[in-house]
Protein backbone atom coordinates (compact mmCIF):
# COMPACT_ATOMS: atom_id res chain seq x y z
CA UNK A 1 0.00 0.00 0.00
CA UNK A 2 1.60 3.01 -1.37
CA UNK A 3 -1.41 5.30 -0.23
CA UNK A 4 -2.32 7.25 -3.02
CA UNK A 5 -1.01 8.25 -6.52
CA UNK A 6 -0.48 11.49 -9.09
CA UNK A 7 -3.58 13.28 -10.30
CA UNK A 8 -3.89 15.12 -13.60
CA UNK A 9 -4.86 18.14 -12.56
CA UNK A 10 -5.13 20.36 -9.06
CA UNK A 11 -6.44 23.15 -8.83
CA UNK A 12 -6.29 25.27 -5.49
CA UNK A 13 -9.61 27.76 -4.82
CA UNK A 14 -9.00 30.73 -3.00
CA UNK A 15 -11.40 32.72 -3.64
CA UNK A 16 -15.15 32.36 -4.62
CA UNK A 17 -14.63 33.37 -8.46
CA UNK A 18 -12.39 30.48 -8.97
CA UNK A 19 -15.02 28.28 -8.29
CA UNK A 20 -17.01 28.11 -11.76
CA UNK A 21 -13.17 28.63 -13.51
CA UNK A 22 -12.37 25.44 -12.17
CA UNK A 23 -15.07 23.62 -13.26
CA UNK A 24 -15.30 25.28 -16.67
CA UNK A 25 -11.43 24.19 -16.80
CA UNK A 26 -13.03 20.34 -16.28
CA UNK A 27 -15.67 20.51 -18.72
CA UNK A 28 -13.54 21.96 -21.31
CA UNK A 29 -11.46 18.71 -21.03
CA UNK A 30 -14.42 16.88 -20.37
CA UNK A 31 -12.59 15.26 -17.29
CA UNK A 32 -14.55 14.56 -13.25
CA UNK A 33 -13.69 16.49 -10.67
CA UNK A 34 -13.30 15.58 -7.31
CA UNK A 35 -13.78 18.11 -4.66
CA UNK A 36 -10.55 17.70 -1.41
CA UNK A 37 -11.07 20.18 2.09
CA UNK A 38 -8.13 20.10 4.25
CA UNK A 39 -7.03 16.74 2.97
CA UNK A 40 -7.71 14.68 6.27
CA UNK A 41 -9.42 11.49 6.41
CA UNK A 42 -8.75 10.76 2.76
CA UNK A 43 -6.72 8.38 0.90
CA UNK A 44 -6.59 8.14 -3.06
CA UNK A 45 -6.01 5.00 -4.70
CA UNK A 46 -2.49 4.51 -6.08
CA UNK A 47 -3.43 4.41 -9.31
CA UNK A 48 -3.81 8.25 -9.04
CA UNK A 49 -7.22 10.11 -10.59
CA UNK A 50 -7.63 10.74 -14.08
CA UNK A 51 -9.28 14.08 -13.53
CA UNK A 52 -9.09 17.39 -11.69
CA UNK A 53 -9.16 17.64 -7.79
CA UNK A 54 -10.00 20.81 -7.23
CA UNK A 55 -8.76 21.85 -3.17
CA UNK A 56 -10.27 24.54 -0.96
CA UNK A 57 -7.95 27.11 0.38
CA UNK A 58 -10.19 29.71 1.33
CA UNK A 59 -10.14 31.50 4.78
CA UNK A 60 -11.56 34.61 6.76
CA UNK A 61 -14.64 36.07 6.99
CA UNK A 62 -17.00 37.90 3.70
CA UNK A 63 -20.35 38.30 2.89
CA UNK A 64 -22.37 36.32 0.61
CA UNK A 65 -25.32 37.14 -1.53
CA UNK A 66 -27.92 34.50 -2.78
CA UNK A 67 -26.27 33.21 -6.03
CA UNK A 68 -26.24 29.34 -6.24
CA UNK A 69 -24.02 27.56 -9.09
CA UNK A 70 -24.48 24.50 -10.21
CA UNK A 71 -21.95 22.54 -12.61
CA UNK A 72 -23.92 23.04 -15.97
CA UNK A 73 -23.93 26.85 -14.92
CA UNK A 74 -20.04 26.73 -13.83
CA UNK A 75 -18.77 25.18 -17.24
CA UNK A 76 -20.69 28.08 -18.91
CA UNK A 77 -18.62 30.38 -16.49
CA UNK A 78 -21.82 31.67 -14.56
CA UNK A 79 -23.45 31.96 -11.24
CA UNK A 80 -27.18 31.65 -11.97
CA UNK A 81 -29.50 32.38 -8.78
CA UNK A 82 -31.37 29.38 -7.47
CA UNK A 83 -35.39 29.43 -6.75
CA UNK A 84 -35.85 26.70 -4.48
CA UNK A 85 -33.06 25.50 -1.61
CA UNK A 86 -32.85 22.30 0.73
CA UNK A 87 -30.92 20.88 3.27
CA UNK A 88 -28.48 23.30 4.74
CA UNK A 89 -25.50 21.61 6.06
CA UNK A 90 -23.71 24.22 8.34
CA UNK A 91 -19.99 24.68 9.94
CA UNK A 92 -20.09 25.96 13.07
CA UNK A 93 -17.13 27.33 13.86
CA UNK A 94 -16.43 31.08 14.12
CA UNK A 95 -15.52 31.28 10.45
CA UNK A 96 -18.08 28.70 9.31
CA UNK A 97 -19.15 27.66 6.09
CA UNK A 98 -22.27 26.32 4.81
CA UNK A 99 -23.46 24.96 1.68
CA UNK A 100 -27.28 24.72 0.54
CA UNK A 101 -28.47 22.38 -1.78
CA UNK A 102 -31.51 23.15 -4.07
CA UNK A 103 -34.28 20.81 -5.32
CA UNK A 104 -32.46 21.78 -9.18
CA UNK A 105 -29.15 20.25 -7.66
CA UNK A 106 -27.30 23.39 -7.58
CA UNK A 107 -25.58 24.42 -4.30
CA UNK A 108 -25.33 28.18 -2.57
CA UNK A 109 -22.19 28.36 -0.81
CA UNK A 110 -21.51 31.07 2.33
CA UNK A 111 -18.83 31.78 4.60
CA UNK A 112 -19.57 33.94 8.05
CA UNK A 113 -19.68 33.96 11.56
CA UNK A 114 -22.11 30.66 12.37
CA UNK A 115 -22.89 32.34 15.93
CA UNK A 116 -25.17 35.27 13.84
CA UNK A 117 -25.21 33.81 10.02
CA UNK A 118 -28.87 34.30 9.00
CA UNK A 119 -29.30 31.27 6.41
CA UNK A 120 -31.55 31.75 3.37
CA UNK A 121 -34.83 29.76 3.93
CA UNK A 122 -35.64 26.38 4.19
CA UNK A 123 -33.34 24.24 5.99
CA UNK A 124 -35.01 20.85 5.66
CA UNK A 125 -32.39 19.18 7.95
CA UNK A 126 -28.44 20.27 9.25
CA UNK A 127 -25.66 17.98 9.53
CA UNK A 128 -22.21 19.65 10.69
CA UNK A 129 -18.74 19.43 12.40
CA UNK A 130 -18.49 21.77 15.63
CA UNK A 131 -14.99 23.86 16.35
CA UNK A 132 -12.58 20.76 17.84
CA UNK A 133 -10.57 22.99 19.57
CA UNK A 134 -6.74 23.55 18.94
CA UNK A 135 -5.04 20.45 17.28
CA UNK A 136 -3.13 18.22 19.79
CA UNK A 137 -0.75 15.35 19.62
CA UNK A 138 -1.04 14.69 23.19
CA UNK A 139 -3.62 13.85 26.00
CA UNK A 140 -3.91 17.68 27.56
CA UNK A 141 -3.26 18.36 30.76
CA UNK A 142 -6.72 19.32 33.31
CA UNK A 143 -5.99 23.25 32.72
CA UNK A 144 -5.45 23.03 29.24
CA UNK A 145 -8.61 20.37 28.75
CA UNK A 146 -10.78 22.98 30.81
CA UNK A 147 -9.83 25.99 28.38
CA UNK A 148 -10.72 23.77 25.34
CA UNK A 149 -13.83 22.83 26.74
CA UNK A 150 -14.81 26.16 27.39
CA UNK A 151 -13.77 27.67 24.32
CA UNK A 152 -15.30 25.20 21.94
CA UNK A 153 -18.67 24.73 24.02
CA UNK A 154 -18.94 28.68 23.87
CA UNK A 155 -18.59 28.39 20.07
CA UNK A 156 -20.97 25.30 19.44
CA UNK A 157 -23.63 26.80 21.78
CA UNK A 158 -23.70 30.24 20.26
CA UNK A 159 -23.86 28.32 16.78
CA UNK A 160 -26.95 25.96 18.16
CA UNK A 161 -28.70 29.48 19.82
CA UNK A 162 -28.40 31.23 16.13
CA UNK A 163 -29.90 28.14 14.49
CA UNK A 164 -32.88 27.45 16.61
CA UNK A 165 -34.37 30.75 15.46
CA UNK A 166 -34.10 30.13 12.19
CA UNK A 167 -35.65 26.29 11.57
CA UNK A 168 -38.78 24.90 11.56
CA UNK A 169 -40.27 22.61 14.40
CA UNK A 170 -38.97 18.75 13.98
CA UNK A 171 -36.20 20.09 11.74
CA UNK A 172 -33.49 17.18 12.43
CA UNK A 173 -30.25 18.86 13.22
CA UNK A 174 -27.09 16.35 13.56
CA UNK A 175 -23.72 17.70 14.90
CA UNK A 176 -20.42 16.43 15.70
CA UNK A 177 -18.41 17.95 18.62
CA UNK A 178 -15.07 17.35 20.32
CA UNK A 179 -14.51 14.88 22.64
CA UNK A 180 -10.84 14.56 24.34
CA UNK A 181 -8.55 11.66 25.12
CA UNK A 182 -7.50 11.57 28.69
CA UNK A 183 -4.33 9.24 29.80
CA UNK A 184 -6.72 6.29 31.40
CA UNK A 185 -7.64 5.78 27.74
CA UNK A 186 -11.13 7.57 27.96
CA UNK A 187 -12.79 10.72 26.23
CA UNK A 188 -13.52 13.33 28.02
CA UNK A 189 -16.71 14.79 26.40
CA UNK A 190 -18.14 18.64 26.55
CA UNK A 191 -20.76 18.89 28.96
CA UNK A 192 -23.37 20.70 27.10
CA UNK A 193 -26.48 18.29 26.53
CA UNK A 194 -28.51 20.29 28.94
CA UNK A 195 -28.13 23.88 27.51
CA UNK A 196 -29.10 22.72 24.21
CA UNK A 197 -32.31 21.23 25.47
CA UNK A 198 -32.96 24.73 27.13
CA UNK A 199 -32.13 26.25 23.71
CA UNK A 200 -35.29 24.17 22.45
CA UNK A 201 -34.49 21.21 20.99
CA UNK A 202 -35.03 17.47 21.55
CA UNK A 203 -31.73 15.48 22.31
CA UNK A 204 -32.28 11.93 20.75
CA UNK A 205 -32.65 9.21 23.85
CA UNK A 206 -29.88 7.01 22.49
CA UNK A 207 -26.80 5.16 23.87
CA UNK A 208 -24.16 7.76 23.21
CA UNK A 209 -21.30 5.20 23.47
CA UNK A 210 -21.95 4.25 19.79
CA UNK A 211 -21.60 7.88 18.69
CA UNK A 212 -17.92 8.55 19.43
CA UNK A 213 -15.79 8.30 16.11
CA UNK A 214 -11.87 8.66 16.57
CA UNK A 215 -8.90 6.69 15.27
CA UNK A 216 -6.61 5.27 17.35
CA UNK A 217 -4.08 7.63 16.81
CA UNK A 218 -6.35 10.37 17.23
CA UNK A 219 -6.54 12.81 20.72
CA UNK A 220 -9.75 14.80 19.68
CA UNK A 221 -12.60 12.57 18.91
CA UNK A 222 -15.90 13.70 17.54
CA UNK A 223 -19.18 12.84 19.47
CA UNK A 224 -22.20 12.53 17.29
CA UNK A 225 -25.02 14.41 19.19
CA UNK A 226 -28.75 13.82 17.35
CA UNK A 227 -31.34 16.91 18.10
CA UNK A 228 -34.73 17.77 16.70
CA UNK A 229 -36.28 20.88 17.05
CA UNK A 230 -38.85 21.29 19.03
């Protein structure tokens, strides 16, 4: 296992125009595209891909307006506006993303502050990763485990708060925050279960052992918490 192999193309996105160039650069050579984030949790094959990975680099903070794009309307080099939108999934972290998806299968993508973002109507259901806190390769120590707890719970709550004002009754809402290895070999998870049910929603009554994912390898874990609004 050689863990991956040579693409054709890559093509690095920094900005919100390069979006439909990239994918007008694809269609030209009528080659797929494959979409990479920060890279982690991915392996290619080692016979490489035959096509165009095109890698998000964007950070900070802008505003959005309400243009959607969809890949028909990217190889024509345009950013049409979209009628009808779905399923919001949203990032939130203090610079969060979010991406909308539209009954026509075109996507509206935003960037903003997730604690105040004011999402463009409906969200039929959210599924997100909270802020995990600063990247460890070590169990931290009680001080250091307190200031991440408080600093990511602060982030995730204010995220949750903004949300519930802006979704419908039984909207399902699925979100994966940090849990942290501790030296016995345990996770230590953020205690926060009981201001979200104050912020009106429904946690789901299920085991939460199952809902821990982490590698072995891996100090920050991410605990899968299902809500519904109420």
């Amino acid at each position: 296992m050689r863990i991956g192999g040579p693409t054709k193309y890559l093509i690095e996105i920094e900005e919100t125009a390069d979006i439909p160039k990239a994918y007008h650069f694809a269609a030209e050579k009528n080659l797929p595209v494959f979409i990479l984030g920060g890279g982690a949790n991915t392996i290619g094959h080692d016979e490489g891909f035959d096509g165009v990975i095109i890698k998000n680099t964007m950070t900070g903070i802008y505003d959005s307006d309400s243009e959607c794009f969809s890949r028909e309307h990217c190889a024509r080099n345009e950013l049409p506006k979209a009628n009808q939108r779905g399923a919001c999934a949203a990032s939130p972290v203090t610079t969060g993303a979010s991406v909308a998806r539209s009954r026509e299968n075109s996507f509206q993508v935003s960037v903003g502050d997730a604690t105040n973002f004011k999402w463009s109507p409906p969200i039929d259901a959210v599924a997100c990763e909270g802020y995990l806190g600063a990247p460890m390769s070590k169990p931290p120590v009680e001080i250091k485990l307190k200031e991440q707890k408080q600093e990511c719970g602060a982030t995730i709550l204010g995220f949750l708060k903004n949300l519930s004002s802006q979704i419908k009754p039984d909207t399902p809402v699925v979100i994966a925050v940090p849990a942290w290895l501790r030296p016995d070999g345990t996770y230590s998870r953020l205690e926060i279960l009981d201001f979200i049910k104050d912020m009106g929603y429904n946690v789901k009554d299920i085991s939460r052992e199952g809902l821990l994912y982490h590698r072995d390898d891996q100090i920050v874990a991410r605990d899968i918490i299902i809500l519904r609004k109420n």
